[in-house]
Protein backbone atom coordinates (compact mmCIF):
# COMPACT_ATOMS: atom_id res chain seq x y z
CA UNK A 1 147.24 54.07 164.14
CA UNK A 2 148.60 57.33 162.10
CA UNK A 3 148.59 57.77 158.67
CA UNK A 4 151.37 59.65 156.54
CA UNK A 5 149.92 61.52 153.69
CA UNK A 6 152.09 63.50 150.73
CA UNK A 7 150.36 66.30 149.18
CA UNK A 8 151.56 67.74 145.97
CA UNK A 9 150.85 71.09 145.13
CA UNK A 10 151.85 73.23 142.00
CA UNK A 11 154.34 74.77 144.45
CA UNK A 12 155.59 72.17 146.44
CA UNK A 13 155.53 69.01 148.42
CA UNK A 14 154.06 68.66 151.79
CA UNK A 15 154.26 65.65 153.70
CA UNK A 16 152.51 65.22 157.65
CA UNK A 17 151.71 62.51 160.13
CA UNK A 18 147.72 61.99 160.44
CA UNK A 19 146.89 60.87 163.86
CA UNK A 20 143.56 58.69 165.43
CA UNK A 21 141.91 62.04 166.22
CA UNK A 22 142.19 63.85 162.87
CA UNK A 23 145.38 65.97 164.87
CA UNK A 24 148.29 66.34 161.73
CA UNK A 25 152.08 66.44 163.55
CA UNK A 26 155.41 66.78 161.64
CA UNK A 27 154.82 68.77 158.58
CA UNK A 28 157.58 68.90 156.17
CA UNK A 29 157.84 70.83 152.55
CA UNK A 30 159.92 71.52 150.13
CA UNK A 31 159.74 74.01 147.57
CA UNK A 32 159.37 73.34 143.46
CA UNK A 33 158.18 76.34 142.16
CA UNK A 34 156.78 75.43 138.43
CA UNK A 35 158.87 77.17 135.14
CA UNK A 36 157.55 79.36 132.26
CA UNK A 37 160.51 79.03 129.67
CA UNK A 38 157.48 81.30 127.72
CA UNK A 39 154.13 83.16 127.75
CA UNK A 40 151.34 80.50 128.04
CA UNK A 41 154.16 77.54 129.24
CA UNK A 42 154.26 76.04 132.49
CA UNK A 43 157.02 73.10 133.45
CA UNK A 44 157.91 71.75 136.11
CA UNK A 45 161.14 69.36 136.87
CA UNK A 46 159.38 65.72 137.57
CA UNK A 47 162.72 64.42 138.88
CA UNK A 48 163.11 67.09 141.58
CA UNK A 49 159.96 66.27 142.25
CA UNK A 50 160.33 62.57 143.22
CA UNK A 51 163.22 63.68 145.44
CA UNK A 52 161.17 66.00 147.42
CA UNK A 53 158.59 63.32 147.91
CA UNK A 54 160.51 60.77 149.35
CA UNK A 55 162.95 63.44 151.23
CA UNK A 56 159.42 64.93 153.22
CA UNK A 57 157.87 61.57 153.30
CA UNK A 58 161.29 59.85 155.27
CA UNK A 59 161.32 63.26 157.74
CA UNK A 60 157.75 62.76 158.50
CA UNK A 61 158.41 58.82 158.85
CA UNK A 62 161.79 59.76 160.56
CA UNK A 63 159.79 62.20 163.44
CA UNK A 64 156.57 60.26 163.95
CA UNK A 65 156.25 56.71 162.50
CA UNK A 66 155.48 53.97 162.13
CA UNK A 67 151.92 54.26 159.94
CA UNK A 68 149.52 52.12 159.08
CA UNK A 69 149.06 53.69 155.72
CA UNK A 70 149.87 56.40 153.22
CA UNK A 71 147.72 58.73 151.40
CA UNK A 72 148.09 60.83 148.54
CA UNK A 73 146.61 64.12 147.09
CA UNK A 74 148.09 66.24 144.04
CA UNK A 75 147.17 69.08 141.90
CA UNK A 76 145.24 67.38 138.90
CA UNK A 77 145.94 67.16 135.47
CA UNK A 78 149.67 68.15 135.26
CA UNK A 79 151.16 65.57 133.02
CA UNK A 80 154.41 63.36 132.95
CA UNK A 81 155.74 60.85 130.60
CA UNK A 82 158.67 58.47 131.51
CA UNK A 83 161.14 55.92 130.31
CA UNK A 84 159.60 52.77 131.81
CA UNK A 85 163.22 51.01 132.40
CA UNK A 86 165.13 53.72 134.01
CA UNK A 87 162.17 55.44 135.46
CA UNK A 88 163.53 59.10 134.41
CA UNK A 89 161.16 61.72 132.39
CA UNK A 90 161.92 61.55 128.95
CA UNK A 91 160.99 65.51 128.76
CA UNK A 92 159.37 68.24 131.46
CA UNK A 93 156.42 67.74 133.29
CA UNK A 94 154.06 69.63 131.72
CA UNK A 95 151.48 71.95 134.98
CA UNK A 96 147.93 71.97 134.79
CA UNK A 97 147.62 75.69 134.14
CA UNK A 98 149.87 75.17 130.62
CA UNK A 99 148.03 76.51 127.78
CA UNK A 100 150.18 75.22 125.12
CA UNK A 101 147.45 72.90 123.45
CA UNK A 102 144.81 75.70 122.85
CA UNK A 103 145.11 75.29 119.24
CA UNK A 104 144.94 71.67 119.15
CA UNK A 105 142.34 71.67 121.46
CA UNK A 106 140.10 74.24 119.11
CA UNK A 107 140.61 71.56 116.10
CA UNK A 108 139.60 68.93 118.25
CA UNK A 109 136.43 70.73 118.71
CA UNK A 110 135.36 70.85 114.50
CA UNK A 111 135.64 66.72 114.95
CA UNK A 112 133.45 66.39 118.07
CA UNK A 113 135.95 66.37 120.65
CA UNK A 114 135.57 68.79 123.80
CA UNK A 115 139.15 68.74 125.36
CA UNK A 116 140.08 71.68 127.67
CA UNK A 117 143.68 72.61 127.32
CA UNK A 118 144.24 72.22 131.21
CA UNK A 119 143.00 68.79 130.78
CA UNK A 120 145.83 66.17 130.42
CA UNK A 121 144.77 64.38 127.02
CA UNK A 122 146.12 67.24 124.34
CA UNK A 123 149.62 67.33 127.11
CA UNK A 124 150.32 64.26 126.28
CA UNK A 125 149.78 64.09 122.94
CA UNK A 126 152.06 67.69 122.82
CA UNK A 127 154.79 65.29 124.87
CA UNK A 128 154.94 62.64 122.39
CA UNK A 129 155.01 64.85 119.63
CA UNK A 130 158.30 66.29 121.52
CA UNK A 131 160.35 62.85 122.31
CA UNK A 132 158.55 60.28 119.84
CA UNK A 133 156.52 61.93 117.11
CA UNK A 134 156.36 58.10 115.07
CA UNK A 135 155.34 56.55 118.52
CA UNK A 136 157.30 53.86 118.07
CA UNK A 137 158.50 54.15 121.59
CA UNK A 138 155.44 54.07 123.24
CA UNK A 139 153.81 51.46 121.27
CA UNK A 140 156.89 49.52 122.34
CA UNK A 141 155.84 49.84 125.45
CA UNK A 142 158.95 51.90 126.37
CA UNK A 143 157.14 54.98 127.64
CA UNK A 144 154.44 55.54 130.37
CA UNK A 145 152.01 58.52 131.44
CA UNK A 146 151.02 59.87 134.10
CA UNK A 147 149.43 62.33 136.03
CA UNK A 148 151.14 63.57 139.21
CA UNK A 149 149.22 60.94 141.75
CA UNK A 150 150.64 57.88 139.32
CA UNK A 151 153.81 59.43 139.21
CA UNK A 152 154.02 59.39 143.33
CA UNK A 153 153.22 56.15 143.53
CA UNK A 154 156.01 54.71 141.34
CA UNK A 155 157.99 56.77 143.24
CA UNK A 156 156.82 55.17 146.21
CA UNK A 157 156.57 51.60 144.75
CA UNK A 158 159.71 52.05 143.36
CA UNK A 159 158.35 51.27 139.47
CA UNK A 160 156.41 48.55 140.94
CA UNK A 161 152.88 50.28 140.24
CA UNK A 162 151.85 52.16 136.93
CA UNK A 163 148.31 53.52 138.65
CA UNK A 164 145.91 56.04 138.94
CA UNK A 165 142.92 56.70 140.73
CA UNK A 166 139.41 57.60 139.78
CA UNK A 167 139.34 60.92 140.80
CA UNK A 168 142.32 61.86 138.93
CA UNK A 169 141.47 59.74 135.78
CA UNK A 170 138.34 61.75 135.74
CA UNK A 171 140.32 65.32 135.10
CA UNK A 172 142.35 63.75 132.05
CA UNK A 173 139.80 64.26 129.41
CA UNK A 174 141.17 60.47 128.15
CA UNK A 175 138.63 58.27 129.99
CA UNK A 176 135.04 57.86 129.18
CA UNK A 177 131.97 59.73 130.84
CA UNK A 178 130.74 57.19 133.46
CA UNK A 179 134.28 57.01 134.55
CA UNK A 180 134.93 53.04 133.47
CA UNK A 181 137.77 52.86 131.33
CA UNK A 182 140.31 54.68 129.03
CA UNK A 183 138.57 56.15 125.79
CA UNK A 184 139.97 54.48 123.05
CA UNK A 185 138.29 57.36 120.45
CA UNK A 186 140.09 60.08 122.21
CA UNK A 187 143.31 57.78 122.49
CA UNK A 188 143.70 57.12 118.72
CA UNK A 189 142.71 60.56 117.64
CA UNK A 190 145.80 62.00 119.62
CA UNK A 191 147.94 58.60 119.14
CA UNK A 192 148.42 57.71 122.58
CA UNK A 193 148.72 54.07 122.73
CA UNK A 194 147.07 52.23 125.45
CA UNK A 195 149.88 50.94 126.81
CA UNK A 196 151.54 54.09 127.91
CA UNK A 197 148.28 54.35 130.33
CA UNK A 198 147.64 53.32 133.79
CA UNK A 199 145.64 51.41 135.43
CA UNK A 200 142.68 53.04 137.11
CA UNK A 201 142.14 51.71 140.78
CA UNK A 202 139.77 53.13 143.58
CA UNK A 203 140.34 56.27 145.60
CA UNK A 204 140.70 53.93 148.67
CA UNK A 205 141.89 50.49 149.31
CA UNK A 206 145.15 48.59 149.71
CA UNK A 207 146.23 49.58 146.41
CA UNK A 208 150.05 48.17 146.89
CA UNK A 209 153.18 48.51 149.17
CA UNK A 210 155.32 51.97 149.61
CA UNK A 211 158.12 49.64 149.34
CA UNK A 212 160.83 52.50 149.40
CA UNK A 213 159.47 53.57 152.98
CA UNK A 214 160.19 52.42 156.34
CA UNK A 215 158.48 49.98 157.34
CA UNK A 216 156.92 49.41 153.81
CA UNK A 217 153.13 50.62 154.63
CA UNK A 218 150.38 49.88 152.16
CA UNK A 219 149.40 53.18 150.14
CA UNK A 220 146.03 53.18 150.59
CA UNK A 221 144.40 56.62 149.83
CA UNK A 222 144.27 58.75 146.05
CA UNK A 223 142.85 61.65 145.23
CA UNK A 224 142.83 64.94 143.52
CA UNK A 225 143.37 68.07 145.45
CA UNK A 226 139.79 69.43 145.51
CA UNK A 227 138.10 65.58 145.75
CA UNK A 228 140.31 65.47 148.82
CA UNK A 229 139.26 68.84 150.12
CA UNK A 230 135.85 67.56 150.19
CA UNK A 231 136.57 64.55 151.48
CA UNK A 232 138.71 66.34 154.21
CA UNK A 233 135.64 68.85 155.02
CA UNK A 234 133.69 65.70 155.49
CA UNK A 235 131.00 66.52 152.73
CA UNK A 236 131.17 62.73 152.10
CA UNK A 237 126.46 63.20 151.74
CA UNK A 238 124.99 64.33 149.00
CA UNK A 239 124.32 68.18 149.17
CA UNK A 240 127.01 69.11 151.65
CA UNK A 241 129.81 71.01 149.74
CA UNK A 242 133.19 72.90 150.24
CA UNK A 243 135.08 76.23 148.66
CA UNK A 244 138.43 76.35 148.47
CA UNK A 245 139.67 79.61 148.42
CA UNK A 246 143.51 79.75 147.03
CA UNK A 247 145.11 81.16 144.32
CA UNK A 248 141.84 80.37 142.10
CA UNK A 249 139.05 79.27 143.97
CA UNK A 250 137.18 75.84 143.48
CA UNK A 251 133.26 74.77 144.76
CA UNK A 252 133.00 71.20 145.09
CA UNK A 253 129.65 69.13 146.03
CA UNK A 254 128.96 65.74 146.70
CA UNK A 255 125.90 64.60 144.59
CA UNK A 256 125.92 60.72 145.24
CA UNK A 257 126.14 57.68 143.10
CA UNK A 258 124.27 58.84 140.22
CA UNK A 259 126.40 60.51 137.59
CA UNK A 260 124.78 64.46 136.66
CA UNK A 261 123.07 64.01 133.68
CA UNK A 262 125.02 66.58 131.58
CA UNK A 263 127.97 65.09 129.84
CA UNK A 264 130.70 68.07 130.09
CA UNK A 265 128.99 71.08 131.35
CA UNK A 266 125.83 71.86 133.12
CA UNK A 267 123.47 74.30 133.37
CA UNK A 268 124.71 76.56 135.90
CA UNK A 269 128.54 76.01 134.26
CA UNK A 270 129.72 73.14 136.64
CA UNK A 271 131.66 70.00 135.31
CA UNK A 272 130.68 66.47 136.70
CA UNK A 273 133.80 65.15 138.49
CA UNK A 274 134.47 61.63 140.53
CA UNK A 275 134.70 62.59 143.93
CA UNK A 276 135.89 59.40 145.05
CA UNK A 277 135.73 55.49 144.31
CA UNK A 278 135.21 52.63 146.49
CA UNK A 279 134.81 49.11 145.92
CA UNK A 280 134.67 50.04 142.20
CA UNK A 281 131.22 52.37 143.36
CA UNK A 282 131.82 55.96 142.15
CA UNK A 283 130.57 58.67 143.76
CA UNK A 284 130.05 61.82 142.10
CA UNK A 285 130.37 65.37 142.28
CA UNK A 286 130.05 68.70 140.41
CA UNK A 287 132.82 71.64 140.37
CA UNK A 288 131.89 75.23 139.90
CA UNK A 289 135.65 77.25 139.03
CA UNK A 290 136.94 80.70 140.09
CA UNK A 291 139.99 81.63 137.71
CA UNK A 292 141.01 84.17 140.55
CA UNK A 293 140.96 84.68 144.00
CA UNK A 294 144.22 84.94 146.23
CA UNK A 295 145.38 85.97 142.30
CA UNK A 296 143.54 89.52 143.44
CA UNK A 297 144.90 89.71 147.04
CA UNK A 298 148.62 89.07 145.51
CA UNK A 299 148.50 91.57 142.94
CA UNK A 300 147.51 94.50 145.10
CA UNK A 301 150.15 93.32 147.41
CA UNK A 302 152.86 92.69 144.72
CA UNK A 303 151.34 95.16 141.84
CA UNK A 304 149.43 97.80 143.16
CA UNK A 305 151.79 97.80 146.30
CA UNK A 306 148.54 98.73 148.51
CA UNK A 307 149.23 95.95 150.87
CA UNK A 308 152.22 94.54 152.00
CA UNK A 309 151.17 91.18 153.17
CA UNK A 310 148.87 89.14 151.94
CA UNK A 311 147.09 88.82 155.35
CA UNK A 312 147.37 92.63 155.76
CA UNK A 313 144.25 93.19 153.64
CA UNK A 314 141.99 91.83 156.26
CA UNK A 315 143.32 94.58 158.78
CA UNK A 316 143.06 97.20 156.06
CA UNK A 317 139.80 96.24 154.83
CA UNK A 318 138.25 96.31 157.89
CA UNK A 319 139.38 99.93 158.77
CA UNK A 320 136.47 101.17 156.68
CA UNK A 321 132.69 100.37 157.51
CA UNK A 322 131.89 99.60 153.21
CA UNK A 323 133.51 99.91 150.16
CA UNK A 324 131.89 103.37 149.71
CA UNK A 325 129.59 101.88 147.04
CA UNK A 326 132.70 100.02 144.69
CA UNK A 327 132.35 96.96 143.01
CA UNK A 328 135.37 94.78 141.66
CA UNK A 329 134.68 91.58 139.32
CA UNK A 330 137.63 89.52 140.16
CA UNK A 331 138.03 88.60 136.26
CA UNK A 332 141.80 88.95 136.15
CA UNK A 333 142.13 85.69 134.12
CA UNK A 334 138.53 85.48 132.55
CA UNK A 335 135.59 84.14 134.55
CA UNK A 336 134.86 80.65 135.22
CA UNK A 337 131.18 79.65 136.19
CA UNK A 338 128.74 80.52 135.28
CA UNK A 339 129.33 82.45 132.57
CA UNK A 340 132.30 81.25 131.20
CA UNK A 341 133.77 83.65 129.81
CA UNK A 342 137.75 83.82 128.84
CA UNK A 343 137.61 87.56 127.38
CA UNK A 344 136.32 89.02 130.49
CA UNK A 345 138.46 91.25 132.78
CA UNK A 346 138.76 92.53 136.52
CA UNK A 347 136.96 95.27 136.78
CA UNK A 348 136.31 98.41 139.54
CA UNK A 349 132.88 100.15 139.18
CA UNK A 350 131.98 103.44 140.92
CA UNK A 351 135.33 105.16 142.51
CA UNK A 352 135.00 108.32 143.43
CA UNK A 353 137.01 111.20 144.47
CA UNK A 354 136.95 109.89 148.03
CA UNK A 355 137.76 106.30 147.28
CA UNK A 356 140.86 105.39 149.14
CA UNK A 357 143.04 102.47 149.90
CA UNK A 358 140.88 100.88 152.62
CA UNK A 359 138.06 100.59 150.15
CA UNK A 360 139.62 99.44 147.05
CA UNK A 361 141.33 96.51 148.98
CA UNK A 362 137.80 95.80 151.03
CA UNK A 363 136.27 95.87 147.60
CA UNK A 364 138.30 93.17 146.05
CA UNK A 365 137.62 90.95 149.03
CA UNK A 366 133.81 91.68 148.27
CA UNK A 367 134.33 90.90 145.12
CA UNK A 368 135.95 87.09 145.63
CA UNK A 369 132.95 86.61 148.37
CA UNK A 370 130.61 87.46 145.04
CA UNK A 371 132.21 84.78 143.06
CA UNK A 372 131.84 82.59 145.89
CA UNK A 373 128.91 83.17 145.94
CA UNK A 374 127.90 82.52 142.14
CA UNK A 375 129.66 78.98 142.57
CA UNK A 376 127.25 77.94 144.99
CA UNK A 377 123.94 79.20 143.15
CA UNK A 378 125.50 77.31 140.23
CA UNK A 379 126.07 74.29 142.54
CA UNK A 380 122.68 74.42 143.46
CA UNK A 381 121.29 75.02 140.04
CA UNK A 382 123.37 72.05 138.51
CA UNK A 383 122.69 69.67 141.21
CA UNK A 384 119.41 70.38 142.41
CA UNK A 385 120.66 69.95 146.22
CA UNK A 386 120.47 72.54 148.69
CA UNK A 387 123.47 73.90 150.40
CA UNK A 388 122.62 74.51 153.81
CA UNK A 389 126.18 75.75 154.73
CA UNK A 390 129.05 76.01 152.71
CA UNK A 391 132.33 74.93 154.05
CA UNK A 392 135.80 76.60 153.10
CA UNK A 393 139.15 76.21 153.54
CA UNK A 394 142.42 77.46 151.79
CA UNK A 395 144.56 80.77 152.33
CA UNK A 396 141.63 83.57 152.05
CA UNK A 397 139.67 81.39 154.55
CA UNK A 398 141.84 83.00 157.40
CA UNK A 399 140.87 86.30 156.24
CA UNK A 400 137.80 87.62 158.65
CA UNK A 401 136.20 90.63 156.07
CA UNK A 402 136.86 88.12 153.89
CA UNK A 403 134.51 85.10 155.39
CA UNK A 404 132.17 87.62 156.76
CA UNK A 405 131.19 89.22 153.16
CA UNK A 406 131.27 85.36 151.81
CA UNK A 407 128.75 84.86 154.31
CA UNK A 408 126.60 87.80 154.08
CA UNK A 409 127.29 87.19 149.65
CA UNK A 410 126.01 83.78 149.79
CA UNK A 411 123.46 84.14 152.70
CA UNK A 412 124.21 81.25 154.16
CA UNK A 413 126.68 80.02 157.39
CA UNK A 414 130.45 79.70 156.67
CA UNK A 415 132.20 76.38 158.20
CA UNK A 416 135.77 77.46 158.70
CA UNK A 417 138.15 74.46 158.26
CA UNK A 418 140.29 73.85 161.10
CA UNK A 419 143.00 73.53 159.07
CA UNK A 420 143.86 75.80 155.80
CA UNK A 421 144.51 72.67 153.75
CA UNK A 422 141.75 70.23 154.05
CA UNK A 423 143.60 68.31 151.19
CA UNK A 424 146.08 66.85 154.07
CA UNK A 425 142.98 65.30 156.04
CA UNK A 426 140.70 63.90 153.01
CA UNK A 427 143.82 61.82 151.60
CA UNK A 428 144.42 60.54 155.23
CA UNK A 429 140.71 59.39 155.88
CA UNK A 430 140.89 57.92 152.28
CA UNK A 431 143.84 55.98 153.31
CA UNK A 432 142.48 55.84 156.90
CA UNK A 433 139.26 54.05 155.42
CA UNK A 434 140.98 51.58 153.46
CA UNK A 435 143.04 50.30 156.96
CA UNK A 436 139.93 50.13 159.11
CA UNK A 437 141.34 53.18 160.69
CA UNK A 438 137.76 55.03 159.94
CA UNK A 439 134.98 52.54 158.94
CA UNK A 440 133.09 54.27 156.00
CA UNK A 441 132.14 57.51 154.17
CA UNK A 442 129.48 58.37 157.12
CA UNK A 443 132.53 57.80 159.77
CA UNK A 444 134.15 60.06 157.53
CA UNK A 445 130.82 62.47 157.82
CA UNK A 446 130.96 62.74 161.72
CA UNK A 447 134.72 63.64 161.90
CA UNK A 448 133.75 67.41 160.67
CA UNK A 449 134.27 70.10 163.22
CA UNK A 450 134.49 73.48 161.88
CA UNK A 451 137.22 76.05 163.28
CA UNK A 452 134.80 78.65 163.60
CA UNK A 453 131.21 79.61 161.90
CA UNK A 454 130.90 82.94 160.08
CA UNK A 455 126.69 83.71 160.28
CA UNK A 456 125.23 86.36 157.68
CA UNK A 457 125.44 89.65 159.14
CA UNK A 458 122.57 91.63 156.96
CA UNK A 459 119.01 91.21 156.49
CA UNK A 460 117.45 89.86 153.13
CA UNK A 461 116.89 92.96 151.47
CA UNK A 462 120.20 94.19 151.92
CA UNK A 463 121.61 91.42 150.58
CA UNK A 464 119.37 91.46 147.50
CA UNK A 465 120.21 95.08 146.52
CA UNK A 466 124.16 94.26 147.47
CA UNK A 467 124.07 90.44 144.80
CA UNK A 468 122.17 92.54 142.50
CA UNK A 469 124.58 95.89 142.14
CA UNK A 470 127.17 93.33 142.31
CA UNK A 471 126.08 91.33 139.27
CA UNK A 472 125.60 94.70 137.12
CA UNK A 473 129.25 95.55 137.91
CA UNK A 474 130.10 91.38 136.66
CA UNK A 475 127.88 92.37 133.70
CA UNK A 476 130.52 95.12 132.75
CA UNK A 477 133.19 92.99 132.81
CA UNK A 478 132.11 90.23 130.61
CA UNK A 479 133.68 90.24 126.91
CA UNK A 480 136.50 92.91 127.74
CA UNK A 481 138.32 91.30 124.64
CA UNK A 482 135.27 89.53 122.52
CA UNK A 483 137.58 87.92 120.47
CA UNK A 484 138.75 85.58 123.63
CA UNK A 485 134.91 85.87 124.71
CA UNK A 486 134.20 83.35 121.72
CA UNK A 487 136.37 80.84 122.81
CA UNK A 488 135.03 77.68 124.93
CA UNK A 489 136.38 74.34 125.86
C-alpha cells in the first residue's frame, strides 16, 4: 500500500507518493509565493492554491498510484473564508506571518483575551469586517472558514467536507484550552458565527472520500506542519522531540495525554499545542519558537552578499577553526522563547580588526545552534522530560558546521532526518495509521532511522564558558527598541 500526501507550505505545494518502507517517489511542486500589497500584510491567492493542489496531487497519482490513502500537512494558522455555494474566496487568504490584527489583538488583551496576531481568530474577524461587516452573510450560513488543512480537503471532497483537525484547531486561538470544542466567548467577542466554523475531527482516521481523485481514496491523515514533523521524526513518546530548522526555527515535544498545566505560556516560554488526535484521545505537546534561522543564512547571502548560496556558508564557515571569539544573537525579527521579546535585534559582539568573512558567516551559524539550543532547555524546563537527543530536520539541517555547533550548543546527539521535510512522512503515517498501513503511534516510534548522528565535539567546560559568553552577547540584544520590548501576545 502507498500513501499520497499534499503538503502546503507558505511557498508552495508539494505533493509525493509514500511507500510501505517509509521510501517517498514522485515529488511534484508548484510555486505560490505569498503577497505583501504593504508593510506588515501577507496574502496569498486561495484559488491558485486549490489548483496547485489538485494539479501535484493528479501528477503524483498519474506517476505512482493507486493509494490507499491521502494525507495532509499545511502551514498553520493562515486563514480563508469562502462562499459556501460556489466554493470561491470571497477575499485573499490571509498567511500566518500577517500582522495586520496587532491592534485588535492589544484591545483584546484589556478584556481578558490573549490572541496572538499570527493566530487565526483576529484574521477572521479582519475578513468579515472586509466582505460582511453586518454578518448577515455568515449568519446566513453563506460563508465558511477555514484554515489551510480545511480548505484542502474541500478541495479534495469537492465541498463535500467543511473540516478541520485537532492539531490545526489548536493554532486558531478560537477553540477552548483542552482542545474540545469552538469557544463560543472568543466567537461572539469577534462576531464569528458558529456556523461559518468547521467541524473538528481527529488527526487520523477515515475522515471522508478524496472524491475528485482517481480512484477516490479515503483522506485519512491531518496535521499541522510542525505536529507532522514530529510525527514524521517518530517522537510519537513522551520526551522525544524534534527542531525544525527553516526559515524560523520550531522545537516540538511530545508530552503525552495530559494537557501542560499552563494555559497559554509556560515557564520556559513554550505554548501547549495538540500534537495529534486519535479516537477523540489528544495527545499533547509543547512548542518552543525561533523567529529566525535560515532568515540569517539568506540575508548574508542576499544582503550582506558574503555568500552566494545558501549552502555555501557551510564551506565558508568551516574554512576557519572558530569565530575568533564573535557572537551573533540571531534576533533579526525579535526573539521567541524564552524571553520573548519583540524589540530585540540581531546582534554581533566582539569583531575585531582581524574578523573576516569566514568568521562572521561561522558566527551566525553559532548563533542559530544557540537558539537551538535555548528551545530545548525551555522544552525541558516546561515539560519536565528529558531530551536525550534532539532530532532535526529542515534546510539548515544539511548544513555540517551547522549540526556540529547545534550539537556541541545543546550538548546532546543530533538525529539528522533522512529527509529535509519530515512534514511529508508524519502526514503519511497519520494517514498510513488510519488504513492499517502502520498499526499505532509505537509502530510509528520504530520507523525512525536517522540520516546521520552529529555527537558533541567539546568537553563540558568548554561548552559551559561557550553557552555562557553566548547568553551575555543574547543579553545585549534584548530590548533594542523597548517600546516593541513591552509588547506580548
Amino acid at each position: 500500500m502507498s500513501i499520497l500526501v499534499v503538503d502546503v507550505g507558505t511557498s508552495g505545494v508539494r505533493s509525493s507518493i509514500v511507500r510501505a518502507d517509509g521510501t517517498v517517489e514522485h515529488v511534484h511542486h508548484v510555486q505560490i509565493l505569498p503577497d505583501t500589497p504593504f508593510p506588515g500584510l501577507v496574502e496569498f491567492d486561495a484559488s491558485a492554491l486549490a489548483a496547485a493542489v489538485l494539479d501535484v496531487a493528479n501528477r503524483s497519482l498519474a506517476d505512482g498510484g493507486p493509494v490507499a490513502g491521502v494525507g495532509i500537512a499545511n502551514q498553520r494558522a493562515s486563514t480563508i473564508v469562502w462562499d459556501r455555494a460556489t466554493g470561491q474566496p470571497v477575499g485573499p487568504g490571509i498567511g500566518w506571518q500577517d500582522l495586520r490584527t496587532v491592534g485588535t489583538c492589544l484591545e483584546l488583551q484589556a478584556k481578558g483575551f490573549r490572541l496572538a496576531p499570527n493566530a487565526s481568530a483576529t484574521k477572521v474577524a479582519a475578513l468579515l469586517d472586509l466582505v460582511d461587516p453586518d454578518r448577515s452573510r455568515a449568519e446566513r450560513g453563506e460563508l465558511a472558514f477555514g484554515t489551510v488543512d480545511t480548505w484542502v480537503v474541500w478541495t479534495l471532497t469537492g465541498g463535500r467536507l467543511h473540516v478541520t483537525d485537532a492539531s490545526n484547531a489548536g493554532v486558531t486561538g478560537l477553540v477552548r484550552g483542552d482542545a474540545s470544542e469552538w469557544d463560543a466567548a472568543v466567537l461572539d467577542e469577534l462576531r464569528i458565527p458558529i456556523s461559518m466554523l468547521p467541524t473538528i475531527v481527529d488527526s487520523t482516521g477515515n475522515i471522508g472520500d478524496a472524491v475528485v481523485l482517481s480512484g477516490r481514496p479515503p483522506i485519512g491523515g491531518i496535521a499541522g506542519d510542525q505536529q507532522a514533523s514530529l510525527v514524521g521524526q517518530g517522537c510519537t513518546r513522551p520526551g522525544l522531540a524534534k527542531a525544525t530548522f527553516g526559515t524560523g526555527g520550531m522545537l516540538d515535544q511530545c508530552v503525552g495525554a495530559t494537557r501542560p498545566s499552563f494555559s497559554s505560556r509556560g515557564e520556559g516560554g513554550t505554548i501547549p499545542v495538540v500534537a495529534w488526535r486519535r479516537d477523540g484521545e489528544v495527545t499533547w505537546g509543547i512548542e518552543a519558537i525561533m523567529l529566525s534561522a535560515g532568515t540569517c543564512v539568506e540575508w548574508l547571502r542576499d544582503d550582506l552578499g558574503l555568500i552566494d548560496t545558501a549552502a555555501a556558508s557551510n564551506e565558508i564557515a568551516a574554512s576557519c577553526a572558530d569565530t575568533g571569539d564573535v557572537w551573533f544573537v540571531p534576533a533579526l525579527l525579535g526573539l521567541g522563547t524564552p524571553v520573548w521579546d519583540f524589540g530585540a535585534r540581531g546582534t554581533f559582539v566582539g569583531i575585531t580588526r582581524g574578523t573576516g568573512r569566514p568568521q562572521l558567516v561561522r558566527a551566525v551559524l553559532e548563533g542559530v545552534a544557540h537558539r537551538g539550543c535555548d528551545l530545548l532547555l525551555a522544552a525541558e524546563t516546561d515539560s519536565g522530560l528529558p531530551i536525550e537527543a534532539l532530532r532535526i530536520d529542515g534546510g539548515m539541517s544539511a548544513n555540517e558546521v551547522f549540526t556540529q555547533a547545534l550539537a556541541d550548543s545543546c550538548g546532546r546527539p543530533i538525529e539528522i532526518s533522512p529527509l529535509l521535510e519530515a512534514t511529508t512522512l508524519g502526514a503519511a503515517y497519520l494517514a498510513g495509521m488510519a488504513v492499517g498501513l502502520w498499526k499505532d503511534e509505537h509502530d510509528i516510534a520504530r520507523t525512525w532511522t536517522p540520516r546521520k548522528v552529529v555527537e558533541p565535539s567539546i568537553s563540558a567546560d568548554e561548552h559551559h564558558t561557550r553557552r555562557e559568553r553566548w547568553l551575555r552577547a543574547r543579553g545585549r540584544a534584548e530590548a533594542t527598541i523597548p517600546e516593541l520590548s513591552g509588547l506580548d501576545f
